[in-house]
Structures are given as C-alpha cells and as structure tokens.
C-alpha atoms as a PDB file:
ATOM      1  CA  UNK A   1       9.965  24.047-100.516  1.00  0.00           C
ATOM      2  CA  UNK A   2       6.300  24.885 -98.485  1.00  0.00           C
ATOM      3  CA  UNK A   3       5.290  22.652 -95.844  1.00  0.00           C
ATOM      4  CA  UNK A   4       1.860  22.804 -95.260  1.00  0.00           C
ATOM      5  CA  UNK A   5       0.647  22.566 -91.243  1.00  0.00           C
ATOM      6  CA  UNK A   6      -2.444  23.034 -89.119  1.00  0.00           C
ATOM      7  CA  UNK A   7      -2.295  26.859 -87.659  1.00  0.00           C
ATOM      8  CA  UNK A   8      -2.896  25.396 -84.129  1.00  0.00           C
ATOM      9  CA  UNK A   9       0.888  23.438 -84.220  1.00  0.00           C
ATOM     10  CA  UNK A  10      -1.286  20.642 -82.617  1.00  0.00           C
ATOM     11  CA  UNK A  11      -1.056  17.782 -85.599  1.00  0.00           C
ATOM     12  CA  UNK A  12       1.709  15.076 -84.659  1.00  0.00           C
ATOM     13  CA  UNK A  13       1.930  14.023 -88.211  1.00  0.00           C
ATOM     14  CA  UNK A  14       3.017  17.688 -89.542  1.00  0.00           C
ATOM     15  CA  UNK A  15       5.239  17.756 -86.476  1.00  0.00           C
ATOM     16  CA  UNK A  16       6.881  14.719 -87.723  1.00  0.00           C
ATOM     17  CA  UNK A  17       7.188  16.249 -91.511  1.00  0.00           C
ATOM     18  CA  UNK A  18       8.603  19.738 -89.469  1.00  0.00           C
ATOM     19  CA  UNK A  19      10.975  17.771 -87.722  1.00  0.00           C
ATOM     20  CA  UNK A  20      12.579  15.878 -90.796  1.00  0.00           C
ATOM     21  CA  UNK A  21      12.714  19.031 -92.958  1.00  0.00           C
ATOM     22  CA  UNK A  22      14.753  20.559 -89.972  1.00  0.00           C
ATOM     23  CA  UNK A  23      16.748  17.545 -89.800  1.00  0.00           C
ATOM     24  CA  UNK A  24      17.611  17.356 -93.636  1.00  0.00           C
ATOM     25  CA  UNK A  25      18.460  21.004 -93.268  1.00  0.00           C
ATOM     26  CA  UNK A  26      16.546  22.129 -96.346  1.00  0.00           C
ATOM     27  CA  UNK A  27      15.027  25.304 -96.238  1.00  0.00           C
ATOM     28  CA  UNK A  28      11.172  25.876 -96.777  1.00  0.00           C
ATOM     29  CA  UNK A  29       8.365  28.279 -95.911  1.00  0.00           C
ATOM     30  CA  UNK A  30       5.670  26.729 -93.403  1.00  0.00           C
ATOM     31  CA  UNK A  31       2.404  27.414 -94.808  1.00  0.00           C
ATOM     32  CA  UNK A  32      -0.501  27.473 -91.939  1.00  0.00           C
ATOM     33  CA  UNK A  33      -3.604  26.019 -93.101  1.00  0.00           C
ATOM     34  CA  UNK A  34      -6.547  26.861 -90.570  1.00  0.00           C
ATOM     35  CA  UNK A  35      -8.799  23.298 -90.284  1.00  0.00           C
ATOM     36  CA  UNK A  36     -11.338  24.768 -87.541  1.00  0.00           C
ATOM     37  CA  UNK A  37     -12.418  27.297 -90.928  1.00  0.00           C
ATOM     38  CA  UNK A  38     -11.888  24.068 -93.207  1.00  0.00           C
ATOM     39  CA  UNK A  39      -9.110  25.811 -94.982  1.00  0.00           C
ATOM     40  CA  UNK A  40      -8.233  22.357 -96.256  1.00  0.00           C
ATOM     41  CA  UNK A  41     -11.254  22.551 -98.533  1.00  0.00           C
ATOM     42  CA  UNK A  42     -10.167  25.723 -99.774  1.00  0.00           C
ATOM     43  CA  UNK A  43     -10.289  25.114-104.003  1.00  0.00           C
ATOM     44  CA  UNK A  44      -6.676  26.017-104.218  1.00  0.00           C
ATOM     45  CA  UNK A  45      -5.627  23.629-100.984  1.00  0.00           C
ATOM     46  CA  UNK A  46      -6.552  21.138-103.472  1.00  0.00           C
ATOM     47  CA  UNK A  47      -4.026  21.143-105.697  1.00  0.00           C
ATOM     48  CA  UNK A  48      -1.147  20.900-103.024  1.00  0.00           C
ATOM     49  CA  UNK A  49      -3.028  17.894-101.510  1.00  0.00           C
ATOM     50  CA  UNK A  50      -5.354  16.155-103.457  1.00  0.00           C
ATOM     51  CA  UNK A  51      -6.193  14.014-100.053  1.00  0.00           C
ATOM     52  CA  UNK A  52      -6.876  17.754 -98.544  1.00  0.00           C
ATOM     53  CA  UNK A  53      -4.824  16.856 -95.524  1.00  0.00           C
ATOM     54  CA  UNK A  54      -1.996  18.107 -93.022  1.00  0.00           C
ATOM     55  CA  UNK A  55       0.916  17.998 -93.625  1.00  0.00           C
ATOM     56  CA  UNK A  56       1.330  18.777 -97.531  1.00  0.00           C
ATOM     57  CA  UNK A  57       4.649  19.898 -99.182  1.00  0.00           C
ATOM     58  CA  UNK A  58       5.394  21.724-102.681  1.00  0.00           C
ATOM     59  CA  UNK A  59       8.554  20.982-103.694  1.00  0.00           C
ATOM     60  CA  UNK A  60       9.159  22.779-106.890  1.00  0.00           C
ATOM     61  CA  UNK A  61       5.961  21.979-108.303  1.00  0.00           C
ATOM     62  CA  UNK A  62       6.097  18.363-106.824  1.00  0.00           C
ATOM     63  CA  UNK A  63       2.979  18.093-103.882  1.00  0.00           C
ATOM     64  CA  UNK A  64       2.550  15.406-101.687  1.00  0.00           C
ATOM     65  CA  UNK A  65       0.633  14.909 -98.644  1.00  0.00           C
ATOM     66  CA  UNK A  66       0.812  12.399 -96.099  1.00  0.00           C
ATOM     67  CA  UNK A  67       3.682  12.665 -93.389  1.00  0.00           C
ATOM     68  CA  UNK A  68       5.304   9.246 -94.058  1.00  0.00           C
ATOM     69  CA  UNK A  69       5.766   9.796 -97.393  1.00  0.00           C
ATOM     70  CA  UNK A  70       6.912  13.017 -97.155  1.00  0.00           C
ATOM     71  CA  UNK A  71       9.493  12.135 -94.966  1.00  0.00           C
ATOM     72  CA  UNK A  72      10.475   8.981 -97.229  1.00  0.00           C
ATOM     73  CA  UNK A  73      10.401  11.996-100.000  1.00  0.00           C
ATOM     74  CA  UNK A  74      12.680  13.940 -98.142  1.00  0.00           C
ATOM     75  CA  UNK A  75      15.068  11.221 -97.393  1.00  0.00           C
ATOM     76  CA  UNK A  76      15.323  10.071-101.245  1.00  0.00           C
ATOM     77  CA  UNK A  77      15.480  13.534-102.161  1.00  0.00           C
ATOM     78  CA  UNK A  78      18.124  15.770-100.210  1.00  0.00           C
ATOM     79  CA  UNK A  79      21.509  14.973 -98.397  1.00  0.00           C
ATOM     80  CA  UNK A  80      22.334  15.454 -95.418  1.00  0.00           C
ATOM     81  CA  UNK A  81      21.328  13.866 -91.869  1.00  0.00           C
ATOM     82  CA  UNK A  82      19.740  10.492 -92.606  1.00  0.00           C
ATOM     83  CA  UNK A  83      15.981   9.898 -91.346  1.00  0.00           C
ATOM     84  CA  UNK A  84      16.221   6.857 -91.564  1.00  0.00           C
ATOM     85  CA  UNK A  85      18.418   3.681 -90.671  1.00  0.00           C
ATOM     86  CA  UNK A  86      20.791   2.853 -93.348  1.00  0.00           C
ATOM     87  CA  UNK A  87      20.794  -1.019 -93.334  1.00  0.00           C
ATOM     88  CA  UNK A  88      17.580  -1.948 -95.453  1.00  0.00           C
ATOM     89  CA  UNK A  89      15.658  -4.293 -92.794  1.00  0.00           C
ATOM     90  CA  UNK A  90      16.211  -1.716 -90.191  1.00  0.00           C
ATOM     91  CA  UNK A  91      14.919   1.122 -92.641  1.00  0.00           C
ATOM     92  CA  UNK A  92      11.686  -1.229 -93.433  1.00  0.00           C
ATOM     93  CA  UNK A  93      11.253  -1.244 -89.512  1.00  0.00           C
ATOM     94  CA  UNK A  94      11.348   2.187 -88.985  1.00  0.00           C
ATOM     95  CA  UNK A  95       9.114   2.795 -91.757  1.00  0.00           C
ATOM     96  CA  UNK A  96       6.601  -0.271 -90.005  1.00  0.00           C
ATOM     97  CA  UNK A  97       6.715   1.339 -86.480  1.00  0.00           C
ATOM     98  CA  UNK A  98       5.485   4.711 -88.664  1.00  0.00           C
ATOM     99  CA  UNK A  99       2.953   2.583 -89.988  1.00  0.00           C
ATOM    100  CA  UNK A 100       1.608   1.004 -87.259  1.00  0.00           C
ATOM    101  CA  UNK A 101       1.799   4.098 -84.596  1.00  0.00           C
ATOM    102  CA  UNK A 102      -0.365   5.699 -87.637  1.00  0.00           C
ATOM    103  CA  UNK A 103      -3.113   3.011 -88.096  1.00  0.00           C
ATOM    104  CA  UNK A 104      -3.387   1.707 -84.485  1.00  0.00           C
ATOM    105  CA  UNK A 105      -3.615   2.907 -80.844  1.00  0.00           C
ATOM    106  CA  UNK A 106      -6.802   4.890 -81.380  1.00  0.00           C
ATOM    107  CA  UNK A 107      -8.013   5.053 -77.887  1.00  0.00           C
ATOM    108  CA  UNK A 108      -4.805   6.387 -76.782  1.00  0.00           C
ATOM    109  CA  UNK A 109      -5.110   9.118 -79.771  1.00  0.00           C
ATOM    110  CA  UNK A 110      -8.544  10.256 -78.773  1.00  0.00           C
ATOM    111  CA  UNK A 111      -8.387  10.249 -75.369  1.00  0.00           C
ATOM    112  CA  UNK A 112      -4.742  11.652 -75.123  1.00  0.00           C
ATOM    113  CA  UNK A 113      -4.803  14.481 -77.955  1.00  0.00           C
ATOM    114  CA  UNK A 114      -1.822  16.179 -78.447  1.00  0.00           C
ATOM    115  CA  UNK A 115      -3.441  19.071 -76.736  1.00  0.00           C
ATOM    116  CA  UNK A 116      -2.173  17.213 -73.421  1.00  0.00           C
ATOM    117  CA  UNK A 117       1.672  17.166 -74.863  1.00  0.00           C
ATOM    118  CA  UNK A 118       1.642  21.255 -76.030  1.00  0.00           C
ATOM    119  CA  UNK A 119      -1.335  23.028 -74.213  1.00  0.00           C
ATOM    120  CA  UNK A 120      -0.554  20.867 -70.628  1.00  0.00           C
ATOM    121  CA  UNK A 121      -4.503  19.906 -71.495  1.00  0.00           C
ATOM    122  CA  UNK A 122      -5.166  17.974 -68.107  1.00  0.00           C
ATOM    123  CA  UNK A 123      -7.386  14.966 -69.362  1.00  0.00           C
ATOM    124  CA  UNK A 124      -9.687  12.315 -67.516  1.00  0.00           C
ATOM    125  CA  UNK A 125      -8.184   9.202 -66.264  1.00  0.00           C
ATOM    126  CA  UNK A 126      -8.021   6.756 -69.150  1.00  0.00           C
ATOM    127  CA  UNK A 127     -10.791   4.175 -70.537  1.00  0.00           C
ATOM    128  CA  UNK A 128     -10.237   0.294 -70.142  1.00  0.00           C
ATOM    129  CA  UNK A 129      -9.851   0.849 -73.478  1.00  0.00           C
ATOM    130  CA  UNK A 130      -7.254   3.202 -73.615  1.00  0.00           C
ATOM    131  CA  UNK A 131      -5.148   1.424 -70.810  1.00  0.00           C
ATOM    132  CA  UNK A 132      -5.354  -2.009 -73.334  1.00  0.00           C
ATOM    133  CA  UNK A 133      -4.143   0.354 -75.885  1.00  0.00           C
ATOM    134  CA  UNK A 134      -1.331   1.856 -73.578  1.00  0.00           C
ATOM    135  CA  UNK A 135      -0.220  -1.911 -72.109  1.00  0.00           C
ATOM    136  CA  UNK A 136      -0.232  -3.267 -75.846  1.00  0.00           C
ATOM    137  CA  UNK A 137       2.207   0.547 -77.068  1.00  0.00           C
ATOM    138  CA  UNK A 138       4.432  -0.341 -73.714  1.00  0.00           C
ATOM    139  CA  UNK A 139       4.606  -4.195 -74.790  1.00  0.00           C
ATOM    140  CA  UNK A 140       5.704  -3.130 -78.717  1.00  0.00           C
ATOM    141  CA  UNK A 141       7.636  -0.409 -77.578  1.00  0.00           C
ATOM    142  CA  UNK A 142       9.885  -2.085 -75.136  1.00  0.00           C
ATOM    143  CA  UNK A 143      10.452  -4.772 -77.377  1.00  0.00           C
ATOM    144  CA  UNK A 144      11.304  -2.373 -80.143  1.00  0.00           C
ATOM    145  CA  UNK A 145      14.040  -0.327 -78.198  1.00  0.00           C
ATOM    146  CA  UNK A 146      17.346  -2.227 -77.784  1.00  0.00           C
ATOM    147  CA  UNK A 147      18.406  -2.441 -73.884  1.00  0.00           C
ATOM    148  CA  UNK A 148      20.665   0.759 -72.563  1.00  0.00           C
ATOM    149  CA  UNK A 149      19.949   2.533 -76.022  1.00  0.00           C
ATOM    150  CA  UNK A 150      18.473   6.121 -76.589  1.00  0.00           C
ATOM    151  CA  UNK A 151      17.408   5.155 -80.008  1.00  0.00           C
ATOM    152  CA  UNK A 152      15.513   2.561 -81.616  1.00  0.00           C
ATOM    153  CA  UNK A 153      18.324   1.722 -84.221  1.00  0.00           C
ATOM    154  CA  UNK A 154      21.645   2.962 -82.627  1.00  0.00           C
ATOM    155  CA  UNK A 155      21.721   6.310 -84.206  1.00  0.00           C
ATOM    156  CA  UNK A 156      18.695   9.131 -84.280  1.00  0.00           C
ATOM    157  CA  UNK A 157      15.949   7.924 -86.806  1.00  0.00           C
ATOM    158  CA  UNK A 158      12.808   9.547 -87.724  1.00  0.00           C
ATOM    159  CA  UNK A 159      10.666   6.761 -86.105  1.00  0.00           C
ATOM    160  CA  UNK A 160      12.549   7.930 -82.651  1.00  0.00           C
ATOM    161  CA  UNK A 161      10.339  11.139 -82.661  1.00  0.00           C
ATOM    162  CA  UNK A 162       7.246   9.331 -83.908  1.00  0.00           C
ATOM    163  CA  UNK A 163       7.548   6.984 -80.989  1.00  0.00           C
ATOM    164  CA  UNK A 164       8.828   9.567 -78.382  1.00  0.00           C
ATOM    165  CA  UNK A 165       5.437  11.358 -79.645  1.00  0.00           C
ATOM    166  CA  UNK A 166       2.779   8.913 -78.785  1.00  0.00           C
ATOM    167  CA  UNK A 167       4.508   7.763 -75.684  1.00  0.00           C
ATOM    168  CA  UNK A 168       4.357  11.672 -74.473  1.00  0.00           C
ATOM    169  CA  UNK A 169       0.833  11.578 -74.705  1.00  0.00           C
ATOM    170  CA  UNK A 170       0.587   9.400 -71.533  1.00  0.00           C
ATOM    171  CA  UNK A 171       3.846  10.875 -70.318  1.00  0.00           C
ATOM    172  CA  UNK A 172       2.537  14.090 -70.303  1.00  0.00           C
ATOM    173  CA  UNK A 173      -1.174  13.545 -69.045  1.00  0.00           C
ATOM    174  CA  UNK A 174       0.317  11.538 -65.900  1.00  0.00           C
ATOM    175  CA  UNK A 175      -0.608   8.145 -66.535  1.00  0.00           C
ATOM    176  CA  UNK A 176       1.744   5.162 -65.671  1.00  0.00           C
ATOM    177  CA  UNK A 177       4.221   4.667 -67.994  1.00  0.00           C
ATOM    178  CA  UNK A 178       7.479   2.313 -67.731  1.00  0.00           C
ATOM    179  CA  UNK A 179      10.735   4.050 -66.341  1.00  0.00           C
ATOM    180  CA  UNK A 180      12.837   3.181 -69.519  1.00  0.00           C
ATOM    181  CA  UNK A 181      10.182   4.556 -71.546  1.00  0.00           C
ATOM    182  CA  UNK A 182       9.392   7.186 -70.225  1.00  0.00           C
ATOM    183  CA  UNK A 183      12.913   8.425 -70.321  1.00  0.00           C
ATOM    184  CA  UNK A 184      13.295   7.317 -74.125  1.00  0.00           C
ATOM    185  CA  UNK A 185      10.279  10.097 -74.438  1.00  0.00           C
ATOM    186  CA  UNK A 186      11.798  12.615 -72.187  1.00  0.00           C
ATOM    187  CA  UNK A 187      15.506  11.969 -74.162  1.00  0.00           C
ATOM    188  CA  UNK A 188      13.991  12.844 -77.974  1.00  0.00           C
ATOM    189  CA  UNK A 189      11.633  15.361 -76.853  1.00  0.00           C
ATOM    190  CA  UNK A 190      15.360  17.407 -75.668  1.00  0.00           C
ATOM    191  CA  UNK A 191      16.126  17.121 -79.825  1.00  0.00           C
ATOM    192  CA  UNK A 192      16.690  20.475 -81.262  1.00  0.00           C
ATOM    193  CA  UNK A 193      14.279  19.934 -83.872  1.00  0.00           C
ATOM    194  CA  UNK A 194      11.452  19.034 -81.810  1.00  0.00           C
ATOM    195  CA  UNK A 195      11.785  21.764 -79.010  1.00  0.00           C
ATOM    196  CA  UNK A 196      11.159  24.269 -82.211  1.00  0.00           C
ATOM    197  CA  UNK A 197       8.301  22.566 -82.589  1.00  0.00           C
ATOM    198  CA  UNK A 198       7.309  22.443 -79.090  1.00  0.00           C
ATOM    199  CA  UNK A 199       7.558  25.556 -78.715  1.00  0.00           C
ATOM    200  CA  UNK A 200       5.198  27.073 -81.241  1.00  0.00           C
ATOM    201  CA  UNK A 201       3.232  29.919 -79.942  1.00  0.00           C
ATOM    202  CA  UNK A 202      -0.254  28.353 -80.248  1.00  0.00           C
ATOM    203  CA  UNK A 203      -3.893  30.251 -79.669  1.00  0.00           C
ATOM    204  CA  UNK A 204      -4.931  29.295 -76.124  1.00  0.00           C
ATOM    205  CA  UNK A 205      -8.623  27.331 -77.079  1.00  0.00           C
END
C-alpha cells in the first residue's frame, strides 16, 4: 500500500485517508507529492490518480483517489478497527456528513485554511459570509452529535475526525464556537492517529 499526500501535510482530505490507514492498521509507504511544483501533473502521477488529486492510494496495483472513497475502500477491504458505524443507516450518515463537510462550507474553507489548525496561521476576523457558514456548521453539527457523547455514533467513526477537522478551523483561529463543540474538536484531535498527523514536520511558508 502507497498513500499519496501533499508534501506540506496541510490537505484535510489526505489527513482523513492518513488517519483511516492508521486506524485499519495496514501498513503503507506515504508518498509526498509536491502541488506548489504541480507534481500532480507529473505523467506518471497520472496513472495513480487519473483525477490528479491528493490523496491517491496504490493498493497492489488497485489506484484510487478521492479521500471518501478511499476510506470506504479501506473499510471494505481490511479488518480490523471499523471506520465506520456498523448499523447501515448510521454508516449512510457518516458517509453524508463526509459528503456534505466536502461539498459545502466554502467560506469557512477559504478563509480558515488548514494553515490556521497546523502552522497556528493567525487569520482576519471572518466575512458575513463565513460567520453564515460557521452558524449553519454549529446548527448541523449540534444536531448531529447525540447529547453527553464524544462521538457522533457512540463509538469512534471516521466522520468524528472529518467533523473535529472543520470545526478546528474556527477553534483554532479564535472565533466563537459553542462549548460542546468545541470540546468534541478538542476530544478527537487527542486521537492517536491524528496527533501523528498533527505533528508532521512541515516547511515554515
């Protein structure tokens, strides 16, 4: 197994694909792929992801890019710790919060790079935008997350860390953010798997 990531550490997405690999327990090689010298166009990046995106695995021969379906990959494909809920209606919502955290909340995303979360980037105070964006993530979000629970579906799931992730974005820049939330954030950012993450020794900018 190669997992394919940015050389800066800074992509959530290949964080997320990092953290279920660790999770699974299934060894691989990480394979840094510089994007500020478009080493995603590179002609042999190409045939690991046809998309020419981060993350990418190659799993025997078997490449696949995209970090959602690498981590429904993994899931279908090795034992071990499950990523995802085990009842099927609570695995389809895990795999719609994925979804949605992926395809919405762009003002939060641009304004709030994940720069702020691993290089303590201090960013200006947020758009009107971007605080729409953060009261309509705090509104989902709290709905989402049972009362008096660490985790979204009783035990650890891989949506947890996608969550935690977007959350820490205003966590970590200082902005407002709801008490239970912000501990949710604080609680899965302690998971082994992410710290390792976390603590990548990235090229100061």
């Amino acid at each position: 197994m190669k997992l394919y990531v940015d050389s800066n550490y800074l992509s959530p997405y290949c964080m997320t694909a990092f953290v279920a690999l660790r999770e699974k327990n299934v060894p691989f090689d990480m394979m840094l792929v510089n994007l500020q010298r478009n080493g995603h166009w590179a002609d042999d990046y190409v045939e690991i992801s046809n998309v020419r995106r981060v993350p990418a695995i190659s799993d025997n021969g078997f490449n696949l890019s995209e970090s959602s379906a690498i981590c429904e990959y993994i899931e279908d494909r090795y034992s071990g710790a499950a990523l995802y809920p085990a009842n099927i209606q609570a695995k389809a919502k895990a795999r719609e919060i994925q979804a949605w955290l992926r395809s919405d909340l762009m003002p939060i995303r641009q304004e709030r790079p994940t720069e702020v979360i691993f290089m303590k980037f201090s960013p200006l105070p947020l758009s009107e935008e971007a605080q729409i964006s953060a009261q309509k993530l705090f509104s989902v979000a709290e709905n989402l997350l049972p009362a008096s629970k660490q985790n979204l579906f009783g035990e650890w799931s891989i949506a947890d860390t996608d969550l935690a992730l977007m959350l820490n974005r205003l966590v970590f820049a200082g902005d407002a953010v709801p008490e239970r939330l912000s501990l949710f954030a604080k609680s899965q950012w302690q998971r082994a798997s992410v710290q390792e993450w976390v603590n990548k020794n990235r090229p100061v900018p």
